[in-house]
C-alpha atoms as a PDB file:
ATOM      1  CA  UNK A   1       0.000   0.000   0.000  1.00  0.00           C
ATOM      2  CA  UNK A   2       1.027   3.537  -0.774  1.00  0.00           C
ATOM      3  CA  UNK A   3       1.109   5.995   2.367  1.00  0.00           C
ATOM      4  CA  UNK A   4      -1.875   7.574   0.804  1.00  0.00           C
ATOM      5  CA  UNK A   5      -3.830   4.237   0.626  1.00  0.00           C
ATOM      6  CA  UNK A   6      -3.114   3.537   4.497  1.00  0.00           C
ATOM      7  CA  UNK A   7      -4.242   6.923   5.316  1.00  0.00           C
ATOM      8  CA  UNK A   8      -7.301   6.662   3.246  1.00  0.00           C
ATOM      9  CA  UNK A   9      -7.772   3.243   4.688  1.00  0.00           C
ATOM     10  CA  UNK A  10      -7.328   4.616   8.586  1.00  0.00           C
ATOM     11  CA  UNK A  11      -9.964   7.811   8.088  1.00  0.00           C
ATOM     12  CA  UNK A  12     -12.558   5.144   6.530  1.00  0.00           C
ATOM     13  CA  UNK A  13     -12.082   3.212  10.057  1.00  0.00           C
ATOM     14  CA  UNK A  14     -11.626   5.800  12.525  1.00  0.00           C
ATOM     15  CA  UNK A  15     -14.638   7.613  10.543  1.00  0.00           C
ATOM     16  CA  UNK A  16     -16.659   4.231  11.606  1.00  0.00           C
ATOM     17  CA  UNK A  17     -15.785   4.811  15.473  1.00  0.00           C
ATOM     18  CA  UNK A  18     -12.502   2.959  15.533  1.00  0.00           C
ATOM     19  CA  UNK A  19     -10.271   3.560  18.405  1.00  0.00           C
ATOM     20  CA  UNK A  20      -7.233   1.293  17.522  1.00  0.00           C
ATOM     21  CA  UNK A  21      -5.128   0.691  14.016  1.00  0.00           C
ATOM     22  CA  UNK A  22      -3.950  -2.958  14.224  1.00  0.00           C
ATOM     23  CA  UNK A  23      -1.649  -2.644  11.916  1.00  0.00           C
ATOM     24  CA  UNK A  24       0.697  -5.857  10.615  1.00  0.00           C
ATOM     25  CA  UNK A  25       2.523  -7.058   7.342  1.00  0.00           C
ATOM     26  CA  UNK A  26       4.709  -9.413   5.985  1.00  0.00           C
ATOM     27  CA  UNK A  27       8.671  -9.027   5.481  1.00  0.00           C
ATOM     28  CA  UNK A  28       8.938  -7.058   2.461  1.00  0.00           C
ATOM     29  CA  UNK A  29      12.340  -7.237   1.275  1.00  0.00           C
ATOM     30  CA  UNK A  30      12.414  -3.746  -0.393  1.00  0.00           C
ATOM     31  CA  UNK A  31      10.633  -1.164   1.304  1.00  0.00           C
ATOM     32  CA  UNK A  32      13.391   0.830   3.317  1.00  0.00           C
ATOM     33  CA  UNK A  33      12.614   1.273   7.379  1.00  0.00           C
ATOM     34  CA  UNK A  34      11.762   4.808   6.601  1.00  0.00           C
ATOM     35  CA  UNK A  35       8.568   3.784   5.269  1.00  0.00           C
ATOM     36  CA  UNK A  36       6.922   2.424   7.922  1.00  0.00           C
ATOM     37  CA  UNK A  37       8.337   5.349  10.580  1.00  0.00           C
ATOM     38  CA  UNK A  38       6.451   7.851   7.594  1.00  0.00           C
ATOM     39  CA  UNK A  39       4.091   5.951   7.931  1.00  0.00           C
ATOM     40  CA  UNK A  40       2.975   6.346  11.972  1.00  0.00           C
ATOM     41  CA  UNK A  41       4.170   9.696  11.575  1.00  0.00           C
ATOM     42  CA  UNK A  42       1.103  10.392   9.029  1.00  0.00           C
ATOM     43  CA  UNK A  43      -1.264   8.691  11.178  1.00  0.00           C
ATOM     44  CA  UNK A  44      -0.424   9.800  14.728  1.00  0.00           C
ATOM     45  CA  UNK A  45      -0.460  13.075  12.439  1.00  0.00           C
ATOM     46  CA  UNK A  46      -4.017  12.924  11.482  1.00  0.00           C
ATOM     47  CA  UNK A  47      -5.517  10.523  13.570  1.00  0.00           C
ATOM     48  CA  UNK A  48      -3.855  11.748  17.269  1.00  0.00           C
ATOM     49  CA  UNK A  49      -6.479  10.441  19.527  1.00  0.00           C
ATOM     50  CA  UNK A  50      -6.397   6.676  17.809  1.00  0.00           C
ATOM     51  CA  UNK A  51      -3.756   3.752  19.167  1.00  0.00           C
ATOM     52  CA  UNK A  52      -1.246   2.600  16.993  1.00  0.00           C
ATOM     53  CA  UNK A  53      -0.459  -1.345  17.455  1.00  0.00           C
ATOM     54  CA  UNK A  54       1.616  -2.665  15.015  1.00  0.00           C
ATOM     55  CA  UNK A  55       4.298  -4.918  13.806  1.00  0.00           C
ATOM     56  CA  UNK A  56       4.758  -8.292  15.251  1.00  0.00           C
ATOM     57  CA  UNK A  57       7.939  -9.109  16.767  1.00  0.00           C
ATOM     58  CA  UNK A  58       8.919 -11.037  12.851  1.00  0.00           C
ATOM     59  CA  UNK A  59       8.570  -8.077  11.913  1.00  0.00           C
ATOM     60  CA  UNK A  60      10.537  -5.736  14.092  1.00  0.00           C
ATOM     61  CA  UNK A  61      13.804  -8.348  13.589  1.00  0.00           C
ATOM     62  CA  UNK A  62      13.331  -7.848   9.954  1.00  0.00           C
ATOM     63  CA  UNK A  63      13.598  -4.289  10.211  1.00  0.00           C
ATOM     64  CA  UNK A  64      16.861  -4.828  12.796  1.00  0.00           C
ATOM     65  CA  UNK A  65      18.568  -7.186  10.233  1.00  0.00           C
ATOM     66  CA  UNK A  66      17.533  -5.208   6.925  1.00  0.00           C
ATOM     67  CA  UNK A  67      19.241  -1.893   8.699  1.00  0.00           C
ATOM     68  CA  UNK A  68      22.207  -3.896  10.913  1.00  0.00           C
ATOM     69  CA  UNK A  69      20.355  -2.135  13.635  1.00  0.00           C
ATOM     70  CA  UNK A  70      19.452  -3.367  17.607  1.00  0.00           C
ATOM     71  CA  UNK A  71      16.313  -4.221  18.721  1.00  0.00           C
ATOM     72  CA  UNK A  72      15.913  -1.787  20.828  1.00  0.00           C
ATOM     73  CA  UNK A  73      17.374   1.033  18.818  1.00  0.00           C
ATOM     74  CA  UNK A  74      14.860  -0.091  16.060  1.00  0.00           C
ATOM     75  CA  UNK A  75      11.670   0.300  18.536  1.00  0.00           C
ATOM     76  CA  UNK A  76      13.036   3.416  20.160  1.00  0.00           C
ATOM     77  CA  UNK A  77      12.512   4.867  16.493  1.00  0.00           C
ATOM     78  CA  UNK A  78       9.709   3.790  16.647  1.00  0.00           C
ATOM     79  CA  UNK A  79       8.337   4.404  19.206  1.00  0.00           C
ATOM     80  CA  UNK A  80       9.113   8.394  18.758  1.00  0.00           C
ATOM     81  CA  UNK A  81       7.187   8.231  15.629  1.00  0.00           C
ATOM     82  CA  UNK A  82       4.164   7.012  16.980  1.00  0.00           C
ATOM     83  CA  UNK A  83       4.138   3.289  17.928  1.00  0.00           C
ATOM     84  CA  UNK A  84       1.824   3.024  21.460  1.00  0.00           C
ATOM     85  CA  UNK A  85       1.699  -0.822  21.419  1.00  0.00           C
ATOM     86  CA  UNK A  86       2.491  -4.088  19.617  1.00  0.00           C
ATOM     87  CA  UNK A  87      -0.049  -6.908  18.943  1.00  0.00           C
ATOM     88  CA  UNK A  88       1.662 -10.947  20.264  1.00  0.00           C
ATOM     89  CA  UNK A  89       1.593 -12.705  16.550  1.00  0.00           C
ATOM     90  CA  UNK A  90       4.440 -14.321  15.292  1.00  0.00           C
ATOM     91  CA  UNK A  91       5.087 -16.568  18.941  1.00  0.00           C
ATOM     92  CA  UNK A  92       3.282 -19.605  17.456  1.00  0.00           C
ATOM     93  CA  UNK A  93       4.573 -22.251  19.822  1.00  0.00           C
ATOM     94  CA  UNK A  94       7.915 -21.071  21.204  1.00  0.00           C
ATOM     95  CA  UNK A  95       9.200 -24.469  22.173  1.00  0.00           C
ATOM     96  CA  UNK A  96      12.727 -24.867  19.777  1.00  0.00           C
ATOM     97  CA  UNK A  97      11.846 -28.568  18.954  1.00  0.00           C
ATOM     98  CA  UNK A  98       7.969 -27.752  17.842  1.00  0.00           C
ATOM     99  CA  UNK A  99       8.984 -24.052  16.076  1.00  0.00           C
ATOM    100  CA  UNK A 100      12.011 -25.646  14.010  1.00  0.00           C
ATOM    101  CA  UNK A 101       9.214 -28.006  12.548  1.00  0.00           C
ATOM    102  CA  UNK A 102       6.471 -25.534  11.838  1.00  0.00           C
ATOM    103  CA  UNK A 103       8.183 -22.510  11.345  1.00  0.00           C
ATOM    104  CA  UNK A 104      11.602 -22.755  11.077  1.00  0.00           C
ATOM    105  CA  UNK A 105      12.689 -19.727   9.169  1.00  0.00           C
ATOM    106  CA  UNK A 106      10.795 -17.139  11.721  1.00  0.00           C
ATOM    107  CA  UNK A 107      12.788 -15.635  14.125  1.00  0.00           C
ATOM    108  CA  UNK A 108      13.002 -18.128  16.877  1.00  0.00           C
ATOM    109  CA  UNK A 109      11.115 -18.363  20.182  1.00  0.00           C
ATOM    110  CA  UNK A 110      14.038 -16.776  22.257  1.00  0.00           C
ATOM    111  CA  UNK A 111      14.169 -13.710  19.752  1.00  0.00           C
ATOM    112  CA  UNK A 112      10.107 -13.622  19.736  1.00  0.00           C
ATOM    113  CA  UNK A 113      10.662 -12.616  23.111  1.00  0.00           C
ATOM    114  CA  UNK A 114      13.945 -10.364  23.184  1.00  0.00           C
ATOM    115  CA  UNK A 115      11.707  -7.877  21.236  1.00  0.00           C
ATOM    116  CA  UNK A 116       8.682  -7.996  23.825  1.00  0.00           C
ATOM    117  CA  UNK A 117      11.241  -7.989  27.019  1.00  0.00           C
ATOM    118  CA  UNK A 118      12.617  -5.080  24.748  1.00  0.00           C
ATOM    119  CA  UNK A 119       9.664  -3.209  24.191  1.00  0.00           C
ATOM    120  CA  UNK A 120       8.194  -3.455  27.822  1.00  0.00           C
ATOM    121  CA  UNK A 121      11.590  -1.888  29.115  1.00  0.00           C
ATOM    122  CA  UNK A 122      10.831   0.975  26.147  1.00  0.00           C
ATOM    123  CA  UNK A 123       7.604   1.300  27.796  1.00  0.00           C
ATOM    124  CA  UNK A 124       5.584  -0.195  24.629  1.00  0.00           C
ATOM    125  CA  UNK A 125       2.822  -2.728  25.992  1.00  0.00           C
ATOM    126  CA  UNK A 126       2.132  -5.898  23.940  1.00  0.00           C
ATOM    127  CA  UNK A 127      -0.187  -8.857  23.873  1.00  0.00           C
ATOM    128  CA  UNK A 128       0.975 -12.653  23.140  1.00  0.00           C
ATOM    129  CA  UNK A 129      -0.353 -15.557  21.469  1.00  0.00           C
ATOM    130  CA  UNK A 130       0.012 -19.046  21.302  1.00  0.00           C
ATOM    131  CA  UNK A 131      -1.344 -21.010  18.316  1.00  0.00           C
ATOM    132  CA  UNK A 132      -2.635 -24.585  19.115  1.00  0.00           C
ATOM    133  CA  UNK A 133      -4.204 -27.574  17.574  1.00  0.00           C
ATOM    134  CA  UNK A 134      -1.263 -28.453  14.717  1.00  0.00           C
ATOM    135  CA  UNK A 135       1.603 -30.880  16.272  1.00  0.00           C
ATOM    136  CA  UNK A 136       2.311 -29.984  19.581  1.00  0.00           C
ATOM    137  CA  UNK A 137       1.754 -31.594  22.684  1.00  0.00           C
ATOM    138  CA  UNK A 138      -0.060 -30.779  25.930  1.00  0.00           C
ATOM    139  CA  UNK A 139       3.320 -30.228  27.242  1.00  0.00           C
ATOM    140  CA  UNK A 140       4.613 -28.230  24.696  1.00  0.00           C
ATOM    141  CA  UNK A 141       1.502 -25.690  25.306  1.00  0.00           C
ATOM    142  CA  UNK A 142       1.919 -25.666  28.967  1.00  0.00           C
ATOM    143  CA  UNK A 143       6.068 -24.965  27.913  1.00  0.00           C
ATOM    144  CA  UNK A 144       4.986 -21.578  26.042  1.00  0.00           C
ATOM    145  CA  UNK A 145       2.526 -20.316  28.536  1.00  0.00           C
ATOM    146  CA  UNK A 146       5.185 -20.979  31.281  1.00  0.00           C
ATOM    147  CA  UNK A 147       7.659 -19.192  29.001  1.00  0.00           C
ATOM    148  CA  UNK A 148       4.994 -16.222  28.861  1.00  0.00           C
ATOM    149  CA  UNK A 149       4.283 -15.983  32.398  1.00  0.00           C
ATOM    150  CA  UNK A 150       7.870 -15.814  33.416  1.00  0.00           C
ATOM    151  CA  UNK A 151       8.653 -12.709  30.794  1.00  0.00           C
ATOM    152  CA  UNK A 152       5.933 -10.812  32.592  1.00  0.00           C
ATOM    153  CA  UNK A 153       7.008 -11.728  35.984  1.00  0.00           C
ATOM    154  CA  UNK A 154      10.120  -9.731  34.637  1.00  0.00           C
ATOM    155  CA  UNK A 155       8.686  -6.518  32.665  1.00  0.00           C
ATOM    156  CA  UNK A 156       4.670  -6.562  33.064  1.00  0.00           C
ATOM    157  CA  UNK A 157       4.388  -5.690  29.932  1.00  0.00           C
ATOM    158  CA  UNK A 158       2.376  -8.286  28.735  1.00  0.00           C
ATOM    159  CA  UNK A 159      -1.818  -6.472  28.425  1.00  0.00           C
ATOM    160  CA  UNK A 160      -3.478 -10.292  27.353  1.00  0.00           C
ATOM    161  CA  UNK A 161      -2.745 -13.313  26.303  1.00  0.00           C
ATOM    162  CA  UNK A 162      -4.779 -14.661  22.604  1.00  0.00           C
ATOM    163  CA  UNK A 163      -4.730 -18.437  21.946  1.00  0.00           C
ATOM    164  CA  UNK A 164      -4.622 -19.083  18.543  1.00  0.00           C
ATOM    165  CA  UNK A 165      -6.662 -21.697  16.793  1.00  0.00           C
ATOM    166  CA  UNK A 166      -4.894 -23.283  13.717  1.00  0.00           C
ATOM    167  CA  UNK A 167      -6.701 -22.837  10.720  1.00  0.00           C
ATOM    168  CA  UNK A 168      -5.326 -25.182   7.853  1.00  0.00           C
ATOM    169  CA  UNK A 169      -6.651 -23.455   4.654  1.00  0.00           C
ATOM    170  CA  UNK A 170      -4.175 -21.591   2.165  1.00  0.00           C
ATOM    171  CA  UNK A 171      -1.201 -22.568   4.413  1.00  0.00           C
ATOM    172  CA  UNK A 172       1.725 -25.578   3.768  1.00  0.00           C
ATOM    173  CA  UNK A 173       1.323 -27.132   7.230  1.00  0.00           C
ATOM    174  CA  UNK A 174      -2.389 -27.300   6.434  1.00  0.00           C
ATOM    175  CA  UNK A 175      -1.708 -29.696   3.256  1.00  0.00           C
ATOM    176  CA  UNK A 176       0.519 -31.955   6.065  1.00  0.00           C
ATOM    177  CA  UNK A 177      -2.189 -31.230   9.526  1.00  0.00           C
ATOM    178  CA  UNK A 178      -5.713 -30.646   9.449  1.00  0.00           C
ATOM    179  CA  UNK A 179      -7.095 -28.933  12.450  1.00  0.00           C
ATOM    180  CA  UNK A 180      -7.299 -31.145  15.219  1.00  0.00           C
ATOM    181  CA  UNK A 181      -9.066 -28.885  17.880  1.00  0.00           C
ATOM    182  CA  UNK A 182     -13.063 -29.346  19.238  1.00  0.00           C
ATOM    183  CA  UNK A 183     -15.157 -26.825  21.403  1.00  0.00           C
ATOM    184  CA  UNK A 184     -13.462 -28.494  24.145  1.00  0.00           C
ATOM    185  CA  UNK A 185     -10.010 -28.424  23.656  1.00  0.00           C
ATOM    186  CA  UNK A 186     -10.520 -24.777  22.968  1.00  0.00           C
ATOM    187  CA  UNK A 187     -12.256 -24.051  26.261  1.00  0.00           C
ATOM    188  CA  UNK A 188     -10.030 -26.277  28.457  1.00  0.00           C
ATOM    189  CA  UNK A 189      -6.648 -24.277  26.937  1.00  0.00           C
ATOM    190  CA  UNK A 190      -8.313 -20.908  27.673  1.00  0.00           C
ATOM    191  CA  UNK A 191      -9.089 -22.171  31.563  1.00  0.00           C
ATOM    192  CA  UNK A 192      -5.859 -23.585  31.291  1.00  0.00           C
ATOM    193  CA  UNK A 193      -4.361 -20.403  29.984  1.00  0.00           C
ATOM    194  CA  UNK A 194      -5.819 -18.378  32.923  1.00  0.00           C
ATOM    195  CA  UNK A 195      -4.710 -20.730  35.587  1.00  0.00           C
ATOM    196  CA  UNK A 196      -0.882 -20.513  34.272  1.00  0.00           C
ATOM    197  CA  UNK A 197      -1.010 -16.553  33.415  1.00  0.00           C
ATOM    198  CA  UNK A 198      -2.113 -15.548  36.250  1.00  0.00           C
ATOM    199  CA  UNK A 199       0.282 -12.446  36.027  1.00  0.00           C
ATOM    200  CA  UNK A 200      -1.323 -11.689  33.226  1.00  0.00           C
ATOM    201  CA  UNK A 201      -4.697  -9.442  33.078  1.00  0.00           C
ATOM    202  CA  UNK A 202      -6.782 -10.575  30.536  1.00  0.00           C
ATOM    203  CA  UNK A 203      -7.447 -13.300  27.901  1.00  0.00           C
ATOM    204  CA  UNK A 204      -8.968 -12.792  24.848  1.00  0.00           C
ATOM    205  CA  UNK A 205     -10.860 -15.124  23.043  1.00  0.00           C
ATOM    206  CA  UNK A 206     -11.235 -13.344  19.508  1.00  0.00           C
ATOM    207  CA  UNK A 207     -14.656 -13.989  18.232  1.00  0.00           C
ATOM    208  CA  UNK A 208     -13.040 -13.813  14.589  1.00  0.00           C
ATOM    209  CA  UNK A 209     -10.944 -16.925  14.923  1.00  0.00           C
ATOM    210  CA  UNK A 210     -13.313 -18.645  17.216  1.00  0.00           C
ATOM    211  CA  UNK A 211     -16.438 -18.382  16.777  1.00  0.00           C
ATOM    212  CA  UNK A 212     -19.459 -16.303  18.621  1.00  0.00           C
ATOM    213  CA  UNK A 213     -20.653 -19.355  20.185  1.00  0.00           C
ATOM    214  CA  UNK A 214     -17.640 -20.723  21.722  1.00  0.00           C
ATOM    215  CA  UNK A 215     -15.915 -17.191  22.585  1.00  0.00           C
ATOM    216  CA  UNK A 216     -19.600 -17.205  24.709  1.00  0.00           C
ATOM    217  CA  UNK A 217     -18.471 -19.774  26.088  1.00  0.00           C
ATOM    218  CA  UNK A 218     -15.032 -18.550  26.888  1.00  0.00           C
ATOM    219  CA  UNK A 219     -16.222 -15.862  28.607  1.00  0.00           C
ATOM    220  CA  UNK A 220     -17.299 -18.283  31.777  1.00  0.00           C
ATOM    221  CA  UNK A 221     -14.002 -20.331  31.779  1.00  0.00           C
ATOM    222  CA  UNK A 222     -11.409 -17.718  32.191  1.00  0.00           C
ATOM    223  CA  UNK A 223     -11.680 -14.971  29.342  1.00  0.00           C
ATOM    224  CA  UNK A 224     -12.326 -11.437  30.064  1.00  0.00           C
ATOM    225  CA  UNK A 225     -12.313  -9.798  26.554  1.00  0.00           C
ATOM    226  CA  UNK A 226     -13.688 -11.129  23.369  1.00  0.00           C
ATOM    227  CA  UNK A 227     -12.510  -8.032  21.038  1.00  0.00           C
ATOM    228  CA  UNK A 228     -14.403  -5.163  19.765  1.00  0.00           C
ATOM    229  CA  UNK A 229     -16.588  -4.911  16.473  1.00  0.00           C
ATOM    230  CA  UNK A 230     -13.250  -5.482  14.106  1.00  0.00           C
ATOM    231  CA  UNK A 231     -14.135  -3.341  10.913  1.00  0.00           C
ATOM    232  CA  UNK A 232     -11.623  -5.959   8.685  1.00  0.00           C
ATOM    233  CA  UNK A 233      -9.452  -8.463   8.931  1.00  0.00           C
ATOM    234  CA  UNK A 234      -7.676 -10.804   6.600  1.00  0.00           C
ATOM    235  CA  UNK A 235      -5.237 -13.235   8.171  1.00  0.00           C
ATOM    236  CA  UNK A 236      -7.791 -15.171   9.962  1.00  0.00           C
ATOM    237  CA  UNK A 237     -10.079 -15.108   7.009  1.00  0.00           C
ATOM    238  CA  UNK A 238      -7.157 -16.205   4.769  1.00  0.00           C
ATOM    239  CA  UNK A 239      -6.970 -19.357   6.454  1.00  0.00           C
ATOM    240  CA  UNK A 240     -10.437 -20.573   6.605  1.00  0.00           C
ATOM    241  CA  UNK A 241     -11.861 -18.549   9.699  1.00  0.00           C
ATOM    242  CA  UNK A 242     -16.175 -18.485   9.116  1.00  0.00           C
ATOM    243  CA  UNK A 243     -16.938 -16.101  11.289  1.00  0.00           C
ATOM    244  CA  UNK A 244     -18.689 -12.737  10.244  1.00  0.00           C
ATOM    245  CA  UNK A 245     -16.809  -9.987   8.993  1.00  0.00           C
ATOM    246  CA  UNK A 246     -17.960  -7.767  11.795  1.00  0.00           C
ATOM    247  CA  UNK A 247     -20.001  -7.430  15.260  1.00  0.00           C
ATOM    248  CA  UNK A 248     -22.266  -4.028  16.058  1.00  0.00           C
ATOM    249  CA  UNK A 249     -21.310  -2.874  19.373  1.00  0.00           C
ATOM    250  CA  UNK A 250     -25.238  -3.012  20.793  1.00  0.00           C
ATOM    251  CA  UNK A 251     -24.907  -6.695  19.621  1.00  0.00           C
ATOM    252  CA  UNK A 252     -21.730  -7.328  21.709  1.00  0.00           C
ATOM    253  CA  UNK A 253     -23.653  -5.986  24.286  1.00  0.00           C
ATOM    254  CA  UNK A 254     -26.703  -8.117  23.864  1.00  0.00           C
ATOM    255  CA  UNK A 255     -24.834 -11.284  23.547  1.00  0.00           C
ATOM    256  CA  UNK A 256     -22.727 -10.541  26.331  1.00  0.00           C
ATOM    257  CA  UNK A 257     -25.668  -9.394  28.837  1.00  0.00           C
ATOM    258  CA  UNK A 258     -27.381 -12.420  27.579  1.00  0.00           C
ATOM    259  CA  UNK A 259     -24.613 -14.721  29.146  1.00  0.00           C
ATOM    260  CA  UNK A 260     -25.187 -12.850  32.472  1.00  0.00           C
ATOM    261  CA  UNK A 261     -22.281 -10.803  32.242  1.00  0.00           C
ATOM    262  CA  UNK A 262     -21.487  -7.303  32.213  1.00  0.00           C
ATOM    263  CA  UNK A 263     -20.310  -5.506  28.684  1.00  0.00           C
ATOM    264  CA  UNK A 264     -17.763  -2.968  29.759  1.00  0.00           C
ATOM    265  CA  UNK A 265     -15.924  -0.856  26.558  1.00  0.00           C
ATOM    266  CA  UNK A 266     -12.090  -0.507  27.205  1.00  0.00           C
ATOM    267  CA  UNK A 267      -9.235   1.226  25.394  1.00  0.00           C
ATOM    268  CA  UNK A 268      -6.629  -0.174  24.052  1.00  0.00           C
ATOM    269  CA  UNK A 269      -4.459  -0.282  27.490  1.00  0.00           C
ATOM    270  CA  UNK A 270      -7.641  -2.321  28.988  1.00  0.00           C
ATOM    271  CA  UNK A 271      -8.320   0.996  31.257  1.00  0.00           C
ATOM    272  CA  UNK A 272     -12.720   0.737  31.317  1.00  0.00           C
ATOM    273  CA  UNK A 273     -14.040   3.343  29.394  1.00  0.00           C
ATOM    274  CA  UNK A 274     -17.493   3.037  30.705  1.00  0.00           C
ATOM    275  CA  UNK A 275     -20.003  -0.018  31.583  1.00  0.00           C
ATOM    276  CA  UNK A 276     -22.656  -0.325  28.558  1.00  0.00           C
END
C-alpha cells in the first residue's frame, strides 16, 4: 500500500468509530525502514487520539537485520514516531523442537521474546499468542505459557494473552495437519491459559478466529475480553476462519448481557471506558 492508501484506509475506520489501528505485514524485502516510521508519523499526524499497534515481533527483527540495527534502537525509532503498542503474533509455539518443525525460518522463540522484554523496558505494551491444535503436545503448550508468564514476571508488559486456533486453509502445514481442535479443547486451553497466566490481566478469546458461540463460552471459563466490532481483517479469514466480517457494538452488548455478564468498553491499554 502507498502511504496515501493507508491513510485513506485509517480515516474510513476511525470515521466508523474505531479507536485502535492494528496494523501488521509481511517481510517485504524492499521497502526501506523509513517507510513504515512515515508511515505512523502520518497517522499519529491525522488521527492523534487513535492507538497505533503494530508490527509483530517477525517483523521488528526484519527491520533490525535489513538496517544492521538493535532491537531496541529499532523500537526506540519507533516508538518516537508514533508506535503506542504491539499486537503478540508471530510466537506460534515457542518451544525450539515444535517451532524448528512448523516454522523454522521465523525468528526463533528466544528472539520472539527479546523484542517484547525489549519493548516493555521501552515502555511499549504488547499482547501474546500461542497457536494450538497443529503438532504440539499438551506439554509443549503448557512450555509456552510458562515461558509467557515468566517474561511478565520480569517486565509486566504483557496487556493479554490470545490463543490461537490453527486454521489449515491456504497454508503448507495445512496440506501436512488438518485442524485437530473441538469446542473443548478450545475451552479447556483458555481455563488452562488463565490458571498458568495468572500475572497476566486478561485473555482474549477473539470472536473472529473462534467463533461467537464458543468465545460465549469462553467468557465463563477464564476470558475477560472477546474483542471489539473489528471493521476488517484478513489473516484469519485467509486461512479458513467463518466467522462474520464484523459485530455491532449493541450486539456485543446483547450477547454478552445475555450470558449474564457485564459488557464494559475498554481502550486499548484495557483501562474501562465506561459499563454499557
Amino acid at each position: 500500500m502507498s502511504l496515501d492508501e493507508i491513510l485513506a484506509k485509517a480515516k474510513e475506520a476511525v470515521r466508523s468509530g474505531a479507536k485502535e489501528l492494528h496494523i501488521v505485514g509481511g517481510l517485504h524485502p524492499d521497502n526501506p525502514f523509513s517507510y513504515y516510521t512515515d508511515m505512523l508519523k502520518a497517522l499519529r499526524k491525522n488521527f492523534p487520539g487513535v492507538n497505533l499497534k503494530c508490527f509483530t515481533a517477525v517483523e521488528i527483527c526484519h527491520f533490525a537485520k535489513q538496517e544492521k540495527r538493535s532491537v531496541e534502537n529499532i523500537l526506540t525509532e519507533l516508538k518516537d514516531a508514533g508506535l503506542d503498542t504491539m499486537p503478540g503474533g508471530g510466537a506460534e509455539i515457542l518451544v525450539p523442537e515444535i517451532r524448528k518443525q512448523i516454522c523454522g525460518e521465523k525468528e526463533t522463540g528466544e528472539e520472539w521474546l527479546f523484542v517484547h522484554k525489549t519493548a516493555h523496558k521501552l515502555g511499549i505494551p504488547t499482547n501474546a499468542t500461542m497457536l494450538f491444535g497443529h503438532i504440539e503436545s499438551m506439554e509443549d503448550r503448557i512450555k509456552h505459557l510458562e515461558m509467557l508468564r515468566d517474561l511478565q514476571s520480569e517486565t509486566g508488559g504483557f496487556l493479554a494473552f490470545l490463543p490461537l486456533v490453527f486454521l489449515p486453509q491456504n497454508n503448507v502445514l495445512g496440506k501436512k495437519v488438518k485442524n485437530r481442535t473441538s469446542e473443548e479443547d478450545i475451552l479447556r486451553t483458555i481455563a488452562l491459559s488463565r490458571l498458568i497466566l495468572s500475572n497476566i490481566p486478561h485473555i482474549k478469546a477473539y470472536w473472529v478466529q473462534l467463533g461467537v458461540e464458543t468465545v460465549l463460552k469462553a467468557l465463563h471459563c477464564g476470558a475477560s475480553d472477546m474483542d471489539g466490532t473489528v471493521g476488517e481483517e484478513r489473516i484469519s479469514k485467509a486461512a479458513g476462519a467463518n466467522a462474520p466480517n464484523m459485530l455491532t457494538a449493541s450486539l456485543l452488548q446483547r450477547l454478552i448481557k445475555g450470558e449474564g455478564l457485564v459488557p464494559v468498553e475498554r481502550d486499548a491499554y484495557y483501562i474501562s471506558i465506561l459499563p454499557l
